[in-house]
C-alpha atoms as a PDB file:
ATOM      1  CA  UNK A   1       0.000   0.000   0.000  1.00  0.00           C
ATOM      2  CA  UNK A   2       1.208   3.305  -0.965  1.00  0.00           C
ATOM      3  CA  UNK A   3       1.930   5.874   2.001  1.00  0.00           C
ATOM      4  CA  UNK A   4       1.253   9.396   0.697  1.00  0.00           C
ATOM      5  CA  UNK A   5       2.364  12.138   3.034  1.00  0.00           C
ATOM      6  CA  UNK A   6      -0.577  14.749   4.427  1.00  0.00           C
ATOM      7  CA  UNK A   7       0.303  18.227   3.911  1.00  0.00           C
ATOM      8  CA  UNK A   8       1.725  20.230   6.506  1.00  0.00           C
ATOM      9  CA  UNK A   9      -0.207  22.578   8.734  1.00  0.00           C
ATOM     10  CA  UNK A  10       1.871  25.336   6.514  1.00  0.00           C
ATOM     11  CA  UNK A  11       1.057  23.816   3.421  1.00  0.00           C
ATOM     12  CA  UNK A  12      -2.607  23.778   3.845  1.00  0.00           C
ATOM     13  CA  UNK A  13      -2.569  27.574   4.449  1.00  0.00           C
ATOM     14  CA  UNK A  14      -0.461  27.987   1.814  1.00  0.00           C
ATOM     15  CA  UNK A  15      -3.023  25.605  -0.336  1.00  0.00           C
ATOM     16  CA  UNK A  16      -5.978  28.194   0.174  1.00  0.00           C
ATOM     17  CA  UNK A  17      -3.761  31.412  -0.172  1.00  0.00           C
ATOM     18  CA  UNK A  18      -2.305  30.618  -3.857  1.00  0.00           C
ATOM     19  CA  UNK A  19      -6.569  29.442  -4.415  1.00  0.00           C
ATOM     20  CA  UNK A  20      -7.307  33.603  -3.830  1.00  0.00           C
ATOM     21  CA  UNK A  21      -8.003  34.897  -7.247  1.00  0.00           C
ATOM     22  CA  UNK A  22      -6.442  38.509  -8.142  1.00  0.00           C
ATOM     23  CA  UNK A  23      -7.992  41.218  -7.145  1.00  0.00           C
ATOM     24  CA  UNK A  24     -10.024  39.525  -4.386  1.00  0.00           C
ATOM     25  CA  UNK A  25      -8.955  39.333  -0.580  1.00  0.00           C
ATOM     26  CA  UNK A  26      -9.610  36.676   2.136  1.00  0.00           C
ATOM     27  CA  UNK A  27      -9.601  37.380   5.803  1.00  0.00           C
ATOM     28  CA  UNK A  28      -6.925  35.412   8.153  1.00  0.00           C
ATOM     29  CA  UNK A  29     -10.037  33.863   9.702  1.00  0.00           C
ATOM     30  CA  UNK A  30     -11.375  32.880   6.042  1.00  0.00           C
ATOM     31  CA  UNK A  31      -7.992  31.061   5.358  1.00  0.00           C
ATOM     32  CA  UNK A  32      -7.850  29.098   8.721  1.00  0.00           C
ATOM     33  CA  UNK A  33     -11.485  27.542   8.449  1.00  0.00           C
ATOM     34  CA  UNK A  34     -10.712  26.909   4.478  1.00  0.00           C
ATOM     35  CA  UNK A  35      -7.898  25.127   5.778  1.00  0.00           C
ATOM     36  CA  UNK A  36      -9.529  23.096   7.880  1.00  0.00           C
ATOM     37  CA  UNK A  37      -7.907  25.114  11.021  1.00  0.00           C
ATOM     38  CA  UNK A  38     -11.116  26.287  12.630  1.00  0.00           C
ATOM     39  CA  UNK A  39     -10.897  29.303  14.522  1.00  0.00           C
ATOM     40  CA  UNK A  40      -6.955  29.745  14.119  1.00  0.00           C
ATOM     41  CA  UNK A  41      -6.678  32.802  12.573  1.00  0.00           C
ATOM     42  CA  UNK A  42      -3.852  33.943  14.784  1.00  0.00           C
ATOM     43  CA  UNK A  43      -1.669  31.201  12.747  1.00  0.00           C
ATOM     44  CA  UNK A  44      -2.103  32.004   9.301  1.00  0.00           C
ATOM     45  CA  UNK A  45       0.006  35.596   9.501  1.00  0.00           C
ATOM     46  CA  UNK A  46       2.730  32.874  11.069  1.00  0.00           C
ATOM     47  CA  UNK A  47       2.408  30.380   8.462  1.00  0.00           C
ATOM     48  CA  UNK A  48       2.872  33.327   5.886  1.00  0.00           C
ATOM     49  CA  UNK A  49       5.688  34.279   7.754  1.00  0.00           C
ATOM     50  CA  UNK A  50       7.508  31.328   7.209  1.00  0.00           C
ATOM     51  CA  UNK A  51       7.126  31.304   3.156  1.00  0.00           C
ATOM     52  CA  UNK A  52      10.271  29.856   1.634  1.00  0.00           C
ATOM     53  CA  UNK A  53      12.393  32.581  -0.612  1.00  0.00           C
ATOM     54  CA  UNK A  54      11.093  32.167  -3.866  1.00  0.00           C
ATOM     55  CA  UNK A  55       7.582  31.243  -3.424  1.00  0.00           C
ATOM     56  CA  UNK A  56       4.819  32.422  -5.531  1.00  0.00           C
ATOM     57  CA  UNK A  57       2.059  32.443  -2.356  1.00  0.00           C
ATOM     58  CA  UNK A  58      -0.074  35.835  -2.761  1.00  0.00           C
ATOM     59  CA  UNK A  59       0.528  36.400   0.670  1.00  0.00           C
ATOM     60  CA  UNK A  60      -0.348  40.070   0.399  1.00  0.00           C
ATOM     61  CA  UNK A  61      -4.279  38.834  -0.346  1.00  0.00           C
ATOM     62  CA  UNK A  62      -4.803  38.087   3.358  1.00  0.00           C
ATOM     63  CA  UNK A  63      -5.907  40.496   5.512  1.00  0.00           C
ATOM     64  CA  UNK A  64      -7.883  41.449   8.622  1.00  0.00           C
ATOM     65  CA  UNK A  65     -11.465  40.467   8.954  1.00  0.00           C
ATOM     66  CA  UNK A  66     -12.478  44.203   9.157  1.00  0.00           C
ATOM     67  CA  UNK A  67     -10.284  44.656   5.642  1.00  0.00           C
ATOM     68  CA  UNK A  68      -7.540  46.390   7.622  1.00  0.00           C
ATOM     69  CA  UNK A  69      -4.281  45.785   6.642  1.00  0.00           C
ATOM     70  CA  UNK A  70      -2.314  44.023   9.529  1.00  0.00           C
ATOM     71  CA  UNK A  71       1.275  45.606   9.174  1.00  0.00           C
ATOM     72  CA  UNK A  72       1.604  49.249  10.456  1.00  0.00           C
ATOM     73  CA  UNK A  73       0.921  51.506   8.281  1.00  0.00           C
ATOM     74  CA  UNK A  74       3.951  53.414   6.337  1.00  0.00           C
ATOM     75  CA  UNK A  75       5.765  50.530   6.860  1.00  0.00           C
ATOM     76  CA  UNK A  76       7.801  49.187   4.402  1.00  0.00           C
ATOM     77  CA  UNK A  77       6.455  45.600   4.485  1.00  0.00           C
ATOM     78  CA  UNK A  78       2.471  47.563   4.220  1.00  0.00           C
ATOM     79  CA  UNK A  79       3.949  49.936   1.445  1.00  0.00           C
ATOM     80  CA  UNK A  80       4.238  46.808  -0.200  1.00  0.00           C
ATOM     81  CA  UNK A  81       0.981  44.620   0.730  1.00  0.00           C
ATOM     82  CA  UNK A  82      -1.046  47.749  -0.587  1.00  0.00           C
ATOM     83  CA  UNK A  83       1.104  48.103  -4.015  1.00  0.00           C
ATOM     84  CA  UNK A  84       0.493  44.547  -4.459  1.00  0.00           C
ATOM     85  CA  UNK A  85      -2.945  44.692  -3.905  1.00  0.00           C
ATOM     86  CA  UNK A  86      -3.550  47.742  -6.057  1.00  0.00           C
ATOM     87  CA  UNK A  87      -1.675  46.626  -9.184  1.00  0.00           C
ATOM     88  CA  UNK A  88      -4.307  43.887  -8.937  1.00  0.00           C
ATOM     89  CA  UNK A  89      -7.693  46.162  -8.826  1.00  0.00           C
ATOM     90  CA  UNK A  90      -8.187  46.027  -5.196  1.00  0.00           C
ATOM     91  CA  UNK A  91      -8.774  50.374  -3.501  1.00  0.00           C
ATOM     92  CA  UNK A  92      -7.193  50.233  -0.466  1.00  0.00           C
ATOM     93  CA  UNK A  93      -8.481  53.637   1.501  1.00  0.00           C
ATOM     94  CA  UNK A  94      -6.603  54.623   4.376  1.00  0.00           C
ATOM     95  CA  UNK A  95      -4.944  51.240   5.338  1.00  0.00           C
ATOM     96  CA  UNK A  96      -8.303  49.490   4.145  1.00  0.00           C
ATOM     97  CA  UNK A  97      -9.902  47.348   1.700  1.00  0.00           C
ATOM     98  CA  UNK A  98     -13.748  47.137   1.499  1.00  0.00           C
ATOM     99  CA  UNK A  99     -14.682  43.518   2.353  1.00  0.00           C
ATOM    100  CA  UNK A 100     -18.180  43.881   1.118  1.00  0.00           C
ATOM    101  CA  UNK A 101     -16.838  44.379  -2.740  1.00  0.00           C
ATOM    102  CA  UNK A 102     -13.293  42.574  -2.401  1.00  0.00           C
ATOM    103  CA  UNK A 103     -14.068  39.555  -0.138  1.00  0.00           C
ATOM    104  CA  UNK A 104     -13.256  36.448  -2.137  1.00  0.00           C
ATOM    105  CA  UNK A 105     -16.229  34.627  -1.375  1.00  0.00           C
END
């Protein structure tokens, strides 16, 4: 019988992040119960953290549930979250992104 290995905690996350389509967002909470994490939104900016050099994981497409950008803002890590997210269509207003028309549902 074939053994196949289960994805990683990680990988999961990383699973439903690269799933985001441009120009749509998903809240940290969104990505944990996607991933079959439940209620373990605190992990998924930790997961992303830990992204290999390289990787092609739209990170930048997870935010807060309240479409605030988590990073502070002026930072240079936010500078980049929002340039990402604008090249792609998404108006991020003062440090926020309206869930109501960006929410990848």
């Amino acid at each position: 019988m074939e053994q196949r290995d289960e994805p990683t905690k990680d990988q999961k996350i990383w699973q439903v992040v690269i799933a985001i389509p441009a120009g749509k967002v998903a809240s940290y909470g969104q990505v944990a119960e996607m991933a079959g994490l439940g209620r373990q939104a605190r992990y998924i900016g930790r997961a992303l953290g830990k992204l290999p050099p390289g990787h092609s994981v739209p990170w930048y497409r997870v935010i807060r549930s309240n479409g605030q950008i988590a990073f502070p803002q002026g930072s240079d890590i936010y500078q980049e979250q929002v340039a990402l997210l604008e090249a792609e269509g998404v108006e991020v207003i003062n440090g926020r992104v309206a869930m109501g028309r960006f929410r990848w549902q």
